[in-house]
Protein backbone atom coordinates (compact mmCIF):
# COMPACT_ATOMS: atom_id res chain seq x y z
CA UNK A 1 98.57 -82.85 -76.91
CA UNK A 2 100.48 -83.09 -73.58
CA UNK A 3 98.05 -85.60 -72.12
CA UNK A 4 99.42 -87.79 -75.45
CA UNK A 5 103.23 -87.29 -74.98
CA UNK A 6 102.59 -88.08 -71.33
CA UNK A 7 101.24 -91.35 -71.83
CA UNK A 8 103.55 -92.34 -73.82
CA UNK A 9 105.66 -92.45 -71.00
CA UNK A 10 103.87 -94.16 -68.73
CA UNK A 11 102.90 -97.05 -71.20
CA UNK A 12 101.75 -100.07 -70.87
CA UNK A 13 104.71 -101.09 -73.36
CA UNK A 14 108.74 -100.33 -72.59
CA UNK A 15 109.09 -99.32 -76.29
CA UNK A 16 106.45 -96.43 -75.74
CA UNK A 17 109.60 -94.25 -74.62
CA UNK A 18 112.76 -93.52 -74.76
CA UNK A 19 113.59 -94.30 -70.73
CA UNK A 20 111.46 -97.34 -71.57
CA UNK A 21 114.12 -98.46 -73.58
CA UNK A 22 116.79 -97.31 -71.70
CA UNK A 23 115.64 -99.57 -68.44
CA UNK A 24 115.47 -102.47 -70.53
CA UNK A 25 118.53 -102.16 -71.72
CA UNK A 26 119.75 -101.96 -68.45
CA UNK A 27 117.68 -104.57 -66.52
CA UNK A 28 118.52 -107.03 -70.11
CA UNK A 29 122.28 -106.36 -69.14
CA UNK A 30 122.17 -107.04 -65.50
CA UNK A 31 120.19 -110.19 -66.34
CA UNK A 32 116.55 -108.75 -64.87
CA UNK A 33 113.33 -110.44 -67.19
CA UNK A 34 110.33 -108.02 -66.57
CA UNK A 35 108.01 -109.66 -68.59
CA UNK A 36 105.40 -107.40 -70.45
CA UNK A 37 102.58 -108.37 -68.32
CA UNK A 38 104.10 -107.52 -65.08
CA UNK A 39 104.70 -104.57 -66.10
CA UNK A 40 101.67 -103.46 -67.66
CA UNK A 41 100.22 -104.48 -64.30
CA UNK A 42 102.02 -102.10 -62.68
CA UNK A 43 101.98 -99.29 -65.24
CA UNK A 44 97.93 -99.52 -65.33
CA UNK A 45 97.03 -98.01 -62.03
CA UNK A 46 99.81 -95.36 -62.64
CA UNK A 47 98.14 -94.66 -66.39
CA UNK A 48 94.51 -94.56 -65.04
CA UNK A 49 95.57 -91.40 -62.82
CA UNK A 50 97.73 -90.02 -64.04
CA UNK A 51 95.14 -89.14 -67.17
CA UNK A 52 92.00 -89.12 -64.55
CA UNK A 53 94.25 -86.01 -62.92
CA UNK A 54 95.44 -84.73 -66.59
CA UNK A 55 91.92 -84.95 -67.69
CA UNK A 56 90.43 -82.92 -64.63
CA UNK A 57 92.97 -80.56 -64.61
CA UNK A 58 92.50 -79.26 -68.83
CA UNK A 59 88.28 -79.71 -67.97
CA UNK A 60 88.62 -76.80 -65.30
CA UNK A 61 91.31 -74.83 -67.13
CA UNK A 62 88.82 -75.01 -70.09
CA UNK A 63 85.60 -74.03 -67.27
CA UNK A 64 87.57 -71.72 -65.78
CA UNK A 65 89.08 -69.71 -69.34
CA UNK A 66 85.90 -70.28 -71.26
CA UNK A 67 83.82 -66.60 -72.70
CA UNK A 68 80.23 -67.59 -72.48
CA UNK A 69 80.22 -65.53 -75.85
CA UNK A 70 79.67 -67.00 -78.95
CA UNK A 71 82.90 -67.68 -81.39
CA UNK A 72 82.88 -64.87 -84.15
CA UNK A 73 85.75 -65.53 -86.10
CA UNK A 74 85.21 -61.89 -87.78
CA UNK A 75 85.36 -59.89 -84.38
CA UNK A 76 88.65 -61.51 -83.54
CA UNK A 77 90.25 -60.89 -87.43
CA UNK A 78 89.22 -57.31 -86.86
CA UNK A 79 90.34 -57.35 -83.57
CA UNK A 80 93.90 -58.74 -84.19
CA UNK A 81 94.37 -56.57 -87.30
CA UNK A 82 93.58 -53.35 -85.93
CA UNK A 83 96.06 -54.19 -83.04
CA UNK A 84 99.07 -55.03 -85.42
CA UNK A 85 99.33 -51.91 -86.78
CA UNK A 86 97.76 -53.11 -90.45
């Protein structure tokens, strides 16, 4: 989910965030076009790694948390109950 909100700022559209809209507002007031190309252009090397980091970064933390156990959803209800107290 954070790799999502992330891109979102670092769009290839202005509308794709708040402080997207903000700068055009301000650039629109001061009499600056960016047209939507241009920017894309620049956005798309910062979009490829910024998720090619994001996306290497939740691949380890997923190698490196993983239990090489198999998921037995009846061990951990067992496991969580008898901790609470139940």
């Amino acid at each position: 989910m954070a790799l999502g909100v992330n891109y979102g700022a670092f769009s290839t559209a202005f509308s794709a965030s708040l402080a997207g809209l903000l700068w055009r507002d301000i650039l629109a007031r001061k009499h600056i076009r960016v047209r939507r190309l241009d920017f894309a252009r620049v956005n798309l090397p910062i979009i490829a790694v910024a998720m090619t980091v994001g996306c290497s970064v939740l691949i380890g933390e997923i190698y490196i948390m993983r239990n090489n156990s198999s998921y037995d959803g009846a061990v951990y209800n067992a496991t969580n109950n008898s901790s609470s107290g139940s």
